[in-house]
N, C-alpha and C. Protein backbone atom coordinates (compact mmCIF):
# COMPACT_ATOMS: atom_id res chain seq x y z
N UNK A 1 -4.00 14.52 4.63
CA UNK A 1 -5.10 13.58 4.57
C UNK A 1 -4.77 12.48 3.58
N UNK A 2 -5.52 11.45 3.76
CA UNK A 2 -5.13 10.41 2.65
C UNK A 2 -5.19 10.19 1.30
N UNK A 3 -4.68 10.08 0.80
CA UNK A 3 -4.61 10.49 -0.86
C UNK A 3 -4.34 9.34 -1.60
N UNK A 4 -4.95 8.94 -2.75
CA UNK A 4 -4.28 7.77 -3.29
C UNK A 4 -4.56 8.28 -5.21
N UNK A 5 -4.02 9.26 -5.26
CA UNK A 5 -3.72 9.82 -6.72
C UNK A 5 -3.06 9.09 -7.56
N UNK A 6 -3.36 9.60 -8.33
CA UNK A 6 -1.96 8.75 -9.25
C UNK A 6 -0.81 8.81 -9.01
N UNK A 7 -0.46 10.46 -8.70
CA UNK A 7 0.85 10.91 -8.51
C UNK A 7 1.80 10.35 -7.49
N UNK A 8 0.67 9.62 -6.60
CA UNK A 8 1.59 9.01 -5.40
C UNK A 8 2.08 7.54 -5.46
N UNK A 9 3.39 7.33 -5.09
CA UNK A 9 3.91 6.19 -5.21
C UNK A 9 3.38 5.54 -4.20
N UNK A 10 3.01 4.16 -4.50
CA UNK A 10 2.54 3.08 -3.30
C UNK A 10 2.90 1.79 -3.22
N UNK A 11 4.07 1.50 -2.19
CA UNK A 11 4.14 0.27 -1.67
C UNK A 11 3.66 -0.73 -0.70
N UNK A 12 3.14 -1.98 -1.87
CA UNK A 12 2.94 -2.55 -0.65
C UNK A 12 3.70 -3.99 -0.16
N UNK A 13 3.85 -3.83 1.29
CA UNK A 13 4.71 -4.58 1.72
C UNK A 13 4.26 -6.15 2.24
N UNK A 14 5.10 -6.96 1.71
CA UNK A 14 4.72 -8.34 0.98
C UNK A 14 4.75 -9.08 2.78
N UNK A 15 3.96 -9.95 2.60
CA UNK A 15 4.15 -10.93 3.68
C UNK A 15 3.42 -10.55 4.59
N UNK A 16 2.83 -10.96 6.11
CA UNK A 16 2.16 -10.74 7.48
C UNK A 16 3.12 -9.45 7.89
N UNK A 17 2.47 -8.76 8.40
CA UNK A 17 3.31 -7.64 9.54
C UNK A 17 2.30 -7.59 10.48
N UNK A 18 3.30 -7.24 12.12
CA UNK A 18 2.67 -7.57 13.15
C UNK A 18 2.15 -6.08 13.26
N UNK A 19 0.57 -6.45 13.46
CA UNK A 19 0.14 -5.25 13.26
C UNK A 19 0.00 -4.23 15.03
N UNK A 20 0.25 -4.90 15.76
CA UNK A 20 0.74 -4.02 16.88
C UNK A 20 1.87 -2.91 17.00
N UNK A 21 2.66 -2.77 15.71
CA UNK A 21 3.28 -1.67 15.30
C UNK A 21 2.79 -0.74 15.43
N UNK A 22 3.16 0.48 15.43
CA UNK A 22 3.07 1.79 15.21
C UNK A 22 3.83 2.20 14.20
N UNK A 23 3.46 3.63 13.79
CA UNK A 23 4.48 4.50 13.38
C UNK A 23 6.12 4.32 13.32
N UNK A 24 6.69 4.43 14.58
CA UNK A 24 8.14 3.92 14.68
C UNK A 24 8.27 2.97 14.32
N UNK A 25 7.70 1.53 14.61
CA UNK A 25 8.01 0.02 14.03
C UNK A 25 7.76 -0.11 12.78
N UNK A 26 6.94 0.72 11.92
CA UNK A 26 6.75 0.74 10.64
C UNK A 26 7.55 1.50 9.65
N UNK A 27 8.18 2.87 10.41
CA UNK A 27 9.12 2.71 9.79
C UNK A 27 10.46 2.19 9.79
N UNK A 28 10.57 1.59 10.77
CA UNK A 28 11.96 1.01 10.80
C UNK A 28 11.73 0.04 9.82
N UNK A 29 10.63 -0.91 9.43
CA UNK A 29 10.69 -1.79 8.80
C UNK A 29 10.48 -0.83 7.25
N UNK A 30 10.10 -0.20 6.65
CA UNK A 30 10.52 0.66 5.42
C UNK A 30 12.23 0.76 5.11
N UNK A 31 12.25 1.69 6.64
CA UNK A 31 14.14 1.98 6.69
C UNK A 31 14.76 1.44 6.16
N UNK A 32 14.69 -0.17 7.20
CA UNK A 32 16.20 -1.11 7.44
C UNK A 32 15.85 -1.93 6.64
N UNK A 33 14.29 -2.34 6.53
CA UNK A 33 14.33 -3.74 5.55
C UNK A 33 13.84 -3.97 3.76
N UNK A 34 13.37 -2.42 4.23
CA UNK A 34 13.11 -2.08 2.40
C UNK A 34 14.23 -0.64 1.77
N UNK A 35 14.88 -0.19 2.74
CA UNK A 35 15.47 0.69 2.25
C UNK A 35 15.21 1.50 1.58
N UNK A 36 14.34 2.13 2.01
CA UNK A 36 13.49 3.17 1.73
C UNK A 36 13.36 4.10 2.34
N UNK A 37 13.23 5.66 2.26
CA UNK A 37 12.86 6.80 2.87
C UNK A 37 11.48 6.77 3.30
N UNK A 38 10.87 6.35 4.70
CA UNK A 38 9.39 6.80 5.29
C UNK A 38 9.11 8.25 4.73
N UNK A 39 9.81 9.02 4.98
CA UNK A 39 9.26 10.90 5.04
C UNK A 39 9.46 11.18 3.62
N UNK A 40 9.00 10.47 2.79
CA UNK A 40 8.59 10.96 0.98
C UNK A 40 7.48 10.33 0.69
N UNK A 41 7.26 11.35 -0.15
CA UNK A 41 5.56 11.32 -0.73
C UNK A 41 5.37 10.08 -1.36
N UNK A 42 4.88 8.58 -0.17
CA UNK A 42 4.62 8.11 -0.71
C UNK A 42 3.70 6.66 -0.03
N UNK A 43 3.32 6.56 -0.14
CA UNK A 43 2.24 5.04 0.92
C UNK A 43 2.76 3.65 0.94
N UNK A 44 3.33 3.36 2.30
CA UNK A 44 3.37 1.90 2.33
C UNK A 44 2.34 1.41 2.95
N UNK A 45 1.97 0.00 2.25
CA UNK A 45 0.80 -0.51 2.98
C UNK A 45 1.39 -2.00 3.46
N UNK A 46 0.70 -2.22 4.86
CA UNK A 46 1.20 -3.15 5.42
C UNK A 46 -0.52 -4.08 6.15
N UNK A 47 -0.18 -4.88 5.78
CA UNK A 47 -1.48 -6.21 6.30
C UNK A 47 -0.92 -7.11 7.08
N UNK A 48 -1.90 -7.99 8.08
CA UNK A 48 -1.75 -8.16 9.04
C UNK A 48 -2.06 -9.78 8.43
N UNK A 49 -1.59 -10.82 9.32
CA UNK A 49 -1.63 -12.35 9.18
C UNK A 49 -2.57 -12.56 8.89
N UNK A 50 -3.75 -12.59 9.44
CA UNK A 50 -5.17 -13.08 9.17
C UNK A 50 -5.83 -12.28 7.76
N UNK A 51 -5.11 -11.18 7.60
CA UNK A 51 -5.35 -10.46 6.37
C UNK A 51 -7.12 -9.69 6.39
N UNK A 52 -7.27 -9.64 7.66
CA UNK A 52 -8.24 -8.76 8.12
C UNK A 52 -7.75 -7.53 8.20
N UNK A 53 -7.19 -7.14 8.60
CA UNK A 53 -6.14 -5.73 9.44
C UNK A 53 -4.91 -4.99 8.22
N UNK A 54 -5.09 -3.54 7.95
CA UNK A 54 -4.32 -3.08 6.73
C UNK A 54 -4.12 -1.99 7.69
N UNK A 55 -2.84 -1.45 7.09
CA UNK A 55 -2.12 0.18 7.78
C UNK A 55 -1.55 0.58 6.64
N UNK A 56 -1.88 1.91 6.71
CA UNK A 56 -1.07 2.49 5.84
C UNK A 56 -0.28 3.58 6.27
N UNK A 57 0.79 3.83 6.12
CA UNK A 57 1.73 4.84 6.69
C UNK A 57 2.07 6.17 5.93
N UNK A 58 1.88 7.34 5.70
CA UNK A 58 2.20 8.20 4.92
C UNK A 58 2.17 9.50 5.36
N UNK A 59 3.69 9.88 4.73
CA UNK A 59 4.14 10.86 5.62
C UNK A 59 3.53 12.36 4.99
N UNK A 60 3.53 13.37 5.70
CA UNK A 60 2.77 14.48 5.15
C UNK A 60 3.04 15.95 5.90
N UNK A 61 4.05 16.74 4.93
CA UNK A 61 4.58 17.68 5.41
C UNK A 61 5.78 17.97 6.31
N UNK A 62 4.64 17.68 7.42
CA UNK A 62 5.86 18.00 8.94
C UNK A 62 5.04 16.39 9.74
N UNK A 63 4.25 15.30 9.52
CA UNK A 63 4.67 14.10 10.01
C UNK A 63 3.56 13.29 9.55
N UNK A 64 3.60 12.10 10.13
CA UNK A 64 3.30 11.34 9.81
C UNK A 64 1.91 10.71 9.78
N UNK A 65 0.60 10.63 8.64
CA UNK A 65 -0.21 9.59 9.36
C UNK A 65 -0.15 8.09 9.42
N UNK A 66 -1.38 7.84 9.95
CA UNK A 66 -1.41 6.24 10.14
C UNK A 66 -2.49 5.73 9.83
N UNK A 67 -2.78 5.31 8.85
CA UNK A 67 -4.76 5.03 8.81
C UNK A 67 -4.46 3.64 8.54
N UNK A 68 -5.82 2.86 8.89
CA UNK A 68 -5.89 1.82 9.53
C UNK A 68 -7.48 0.75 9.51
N UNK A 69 -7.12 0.35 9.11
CA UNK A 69 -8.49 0.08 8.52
C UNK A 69 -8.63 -1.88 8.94
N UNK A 70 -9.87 -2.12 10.09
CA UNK A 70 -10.19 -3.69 10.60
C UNK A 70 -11.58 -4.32 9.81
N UNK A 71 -11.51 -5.49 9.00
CA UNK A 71 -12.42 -5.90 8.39
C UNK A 71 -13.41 -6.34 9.50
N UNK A 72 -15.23 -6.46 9.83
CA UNK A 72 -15.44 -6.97 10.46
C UNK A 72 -15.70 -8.54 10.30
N UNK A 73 -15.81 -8.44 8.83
CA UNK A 73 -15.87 -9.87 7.69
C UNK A 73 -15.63 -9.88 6.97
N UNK A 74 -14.88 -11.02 6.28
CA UNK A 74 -13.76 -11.28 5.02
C UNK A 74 -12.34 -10.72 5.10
N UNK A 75 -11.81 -10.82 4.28
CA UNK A 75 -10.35 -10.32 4.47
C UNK A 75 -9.87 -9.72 2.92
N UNK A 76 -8.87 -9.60 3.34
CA UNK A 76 -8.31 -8.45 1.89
C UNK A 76 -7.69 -9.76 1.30
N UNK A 77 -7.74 -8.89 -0.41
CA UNK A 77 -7.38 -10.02 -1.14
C UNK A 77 -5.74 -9.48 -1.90
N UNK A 78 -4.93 -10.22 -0.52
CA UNK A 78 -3.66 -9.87 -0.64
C UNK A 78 -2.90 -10.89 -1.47
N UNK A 79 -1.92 -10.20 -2.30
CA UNK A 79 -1.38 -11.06 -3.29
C UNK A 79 -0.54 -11.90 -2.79
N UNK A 80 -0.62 -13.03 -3.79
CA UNK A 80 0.49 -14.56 -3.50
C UNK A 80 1.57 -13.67 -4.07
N UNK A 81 2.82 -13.43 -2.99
CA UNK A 81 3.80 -13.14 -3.62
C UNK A 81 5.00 -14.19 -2.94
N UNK A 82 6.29 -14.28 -3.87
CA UNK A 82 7.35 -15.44 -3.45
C UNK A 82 7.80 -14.93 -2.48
N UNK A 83 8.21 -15.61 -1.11
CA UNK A 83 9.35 -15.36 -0.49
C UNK A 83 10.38 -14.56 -0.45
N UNK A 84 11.02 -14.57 -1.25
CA UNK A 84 11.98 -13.60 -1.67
C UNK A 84 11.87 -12.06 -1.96
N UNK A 85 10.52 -11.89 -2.00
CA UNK A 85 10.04 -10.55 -2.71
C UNK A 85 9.32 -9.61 -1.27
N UNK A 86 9.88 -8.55 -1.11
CA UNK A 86 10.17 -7.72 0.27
C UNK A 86 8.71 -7.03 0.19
N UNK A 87 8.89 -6.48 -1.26
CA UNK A 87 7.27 -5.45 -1.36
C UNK A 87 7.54 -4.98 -2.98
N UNK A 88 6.20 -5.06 -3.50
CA UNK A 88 5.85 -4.63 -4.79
C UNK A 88 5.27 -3.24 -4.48
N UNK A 89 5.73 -2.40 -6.09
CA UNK A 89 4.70 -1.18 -6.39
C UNK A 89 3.83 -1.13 -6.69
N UNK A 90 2.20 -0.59 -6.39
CA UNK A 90 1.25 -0.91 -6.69
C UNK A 90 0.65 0.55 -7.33
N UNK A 91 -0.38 0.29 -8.13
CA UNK A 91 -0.91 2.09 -8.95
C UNK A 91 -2.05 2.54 -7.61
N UNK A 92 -2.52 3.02 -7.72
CA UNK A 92 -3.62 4.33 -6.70
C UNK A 92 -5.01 3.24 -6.98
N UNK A 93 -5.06 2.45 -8.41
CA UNK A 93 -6.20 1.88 -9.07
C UNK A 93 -6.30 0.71 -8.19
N UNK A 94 -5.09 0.11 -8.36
CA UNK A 94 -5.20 -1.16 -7.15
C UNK A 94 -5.27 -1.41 -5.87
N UNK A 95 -5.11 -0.38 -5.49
CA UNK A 95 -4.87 0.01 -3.94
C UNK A 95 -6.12 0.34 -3.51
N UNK A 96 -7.01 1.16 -4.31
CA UNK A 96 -8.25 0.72 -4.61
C UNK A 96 -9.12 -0.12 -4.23
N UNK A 97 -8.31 -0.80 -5.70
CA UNK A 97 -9.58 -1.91 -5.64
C UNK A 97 -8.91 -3.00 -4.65
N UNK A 98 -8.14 -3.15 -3.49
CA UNK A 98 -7.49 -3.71 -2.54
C UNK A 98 -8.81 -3.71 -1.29
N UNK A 99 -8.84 -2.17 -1.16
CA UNK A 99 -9.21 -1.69 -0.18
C UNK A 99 -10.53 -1.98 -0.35
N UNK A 100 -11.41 -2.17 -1.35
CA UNK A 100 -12.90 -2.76 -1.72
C UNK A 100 -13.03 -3.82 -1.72
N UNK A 101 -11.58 -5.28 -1.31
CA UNK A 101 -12.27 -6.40 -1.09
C UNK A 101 -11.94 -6.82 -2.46
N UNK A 102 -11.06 -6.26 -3.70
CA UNK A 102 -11.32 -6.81 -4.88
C UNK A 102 -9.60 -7.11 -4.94
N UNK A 103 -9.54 -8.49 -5.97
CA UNK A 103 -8.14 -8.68 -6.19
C UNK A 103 -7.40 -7.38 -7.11
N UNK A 104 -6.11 -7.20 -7.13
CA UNK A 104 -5.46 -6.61 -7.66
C UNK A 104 -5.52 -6.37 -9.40
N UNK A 105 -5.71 -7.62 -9.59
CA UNK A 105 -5.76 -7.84 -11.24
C UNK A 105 -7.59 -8.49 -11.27
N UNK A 106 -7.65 -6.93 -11.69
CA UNK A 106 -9.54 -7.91 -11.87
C UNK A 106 -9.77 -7.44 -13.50
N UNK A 107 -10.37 -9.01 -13.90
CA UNK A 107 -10.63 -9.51 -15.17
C UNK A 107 -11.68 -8.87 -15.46
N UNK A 108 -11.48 -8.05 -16.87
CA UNK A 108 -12.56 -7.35 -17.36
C UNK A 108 -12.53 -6.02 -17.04
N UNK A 109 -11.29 -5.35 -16.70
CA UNK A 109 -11.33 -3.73 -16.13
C UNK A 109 -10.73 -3.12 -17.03
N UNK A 110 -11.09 -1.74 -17.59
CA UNK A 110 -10.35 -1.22 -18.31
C UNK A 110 -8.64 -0.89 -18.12
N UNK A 111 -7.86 -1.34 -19.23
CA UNK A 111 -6.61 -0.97 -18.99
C UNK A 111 -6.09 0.60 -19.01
N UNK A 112 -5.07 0.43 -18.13
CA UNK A 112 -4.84 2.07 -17.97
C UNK A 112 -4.22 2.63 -18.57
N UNK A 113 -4.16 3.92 -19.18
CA UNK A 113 -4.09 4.93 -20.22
C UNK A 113 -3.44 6.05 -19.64
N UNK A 114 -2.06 6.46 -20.00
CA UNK A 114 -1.55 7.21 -19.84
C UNK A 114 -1.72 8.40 -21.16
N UNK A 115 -2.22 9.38 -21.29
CA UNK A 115 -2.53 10.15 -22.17
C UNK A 115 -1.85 11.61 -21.80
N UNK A 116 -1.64 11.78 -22.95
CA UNK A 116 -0.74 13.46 -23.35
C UNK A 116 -1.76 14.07 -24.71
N UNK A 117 -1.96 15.16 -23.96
CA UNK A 117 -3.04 15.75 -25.77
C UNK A 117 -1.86 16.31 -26.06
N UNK A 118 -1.29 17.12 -25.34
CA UNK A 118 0.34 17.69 -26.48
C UNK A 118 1.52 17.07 -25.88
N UNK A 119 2.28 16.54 -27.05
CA UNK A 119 3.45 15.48 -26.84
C UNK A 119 4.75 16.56 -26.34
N UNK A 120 5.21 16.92 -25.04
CA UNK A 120 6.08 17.73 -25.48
C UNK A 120 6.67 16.90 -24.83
C-alpha cells in the first residue's frame, strides 16, 4: 500500500511525463534515463504537462503499484527546476505537502529534526 514515511526514498522526476504511460514506460524511464533501480523501496513521482495529473510508481514485495491521482481544479505546485536536472530527492514532508496543492518549500513550517535520545 502506499506509504510515504520517512524511511522511504522519493523521487521526483523533473519535467512533463506523458502520462499515458504505464508501469513498463515508467520504468523504463527510471531505468534508462535516471538510472535507477524501479524494484527498491522507493517512490518515483511523475506529473503530467498541464500539471493536473501525478503517478506514482512503487514497487512492493513481489510488484508493482501505480497510484494516480487527476486534479478536477488547480494543478500541483511543481517545482521550477533547470533543464539539465533529470529528478530531485524529495522528504515524505514534501511529497506531502505536493500532494495538498502546497509548494514544496512553504514559508513558516517547522524545520525538520532529526533526533536521537541515545547517541550511539
Amino acid at each position: 500500500m502506499f506509504t510515504s514515511s520517512p524511511q522511504v526514498s522519493i523521487t521526483l522526476i523533473c519535467g512533463p511525463t506523458d502520462m499515458r504511460k504505464a508501469i513498463n514506460g515508467l520504468c523504463e524511464v527510471v531505468a534508462y534515463d535516471l538510472a535507477l533501480e524501479p524494484c527498491s523501496e522507493h517512490l518515483f513521482v511523475f506529473c503530467g504537462r498541464t500539471r493536473n495529473k501525478l503517478k506514482i510508481l512503487q514497487w512492493s514485495a513481489n510488484g508493482f503499484w501505480l497510484h494516480y491521482k487527476r486534479l478536477e481544479k488547480g494543478t500541483f505546485k511543481w517545482p521550477g527546476i533547470e533543464d539539465n536536472t533529470l529528478s530531485i530527492r524529495i522528504s515524505a514532508r514534501q511529497l506531502n505537502w505536493l500532494l495538498e496543492g502546497l509548494p514544496m518549500e512553504v514559508e513558516g513550517a517547522h524545520p525538520e529534526i532529526i533526533y536521537r535520545y541515545h547517541d550511539c
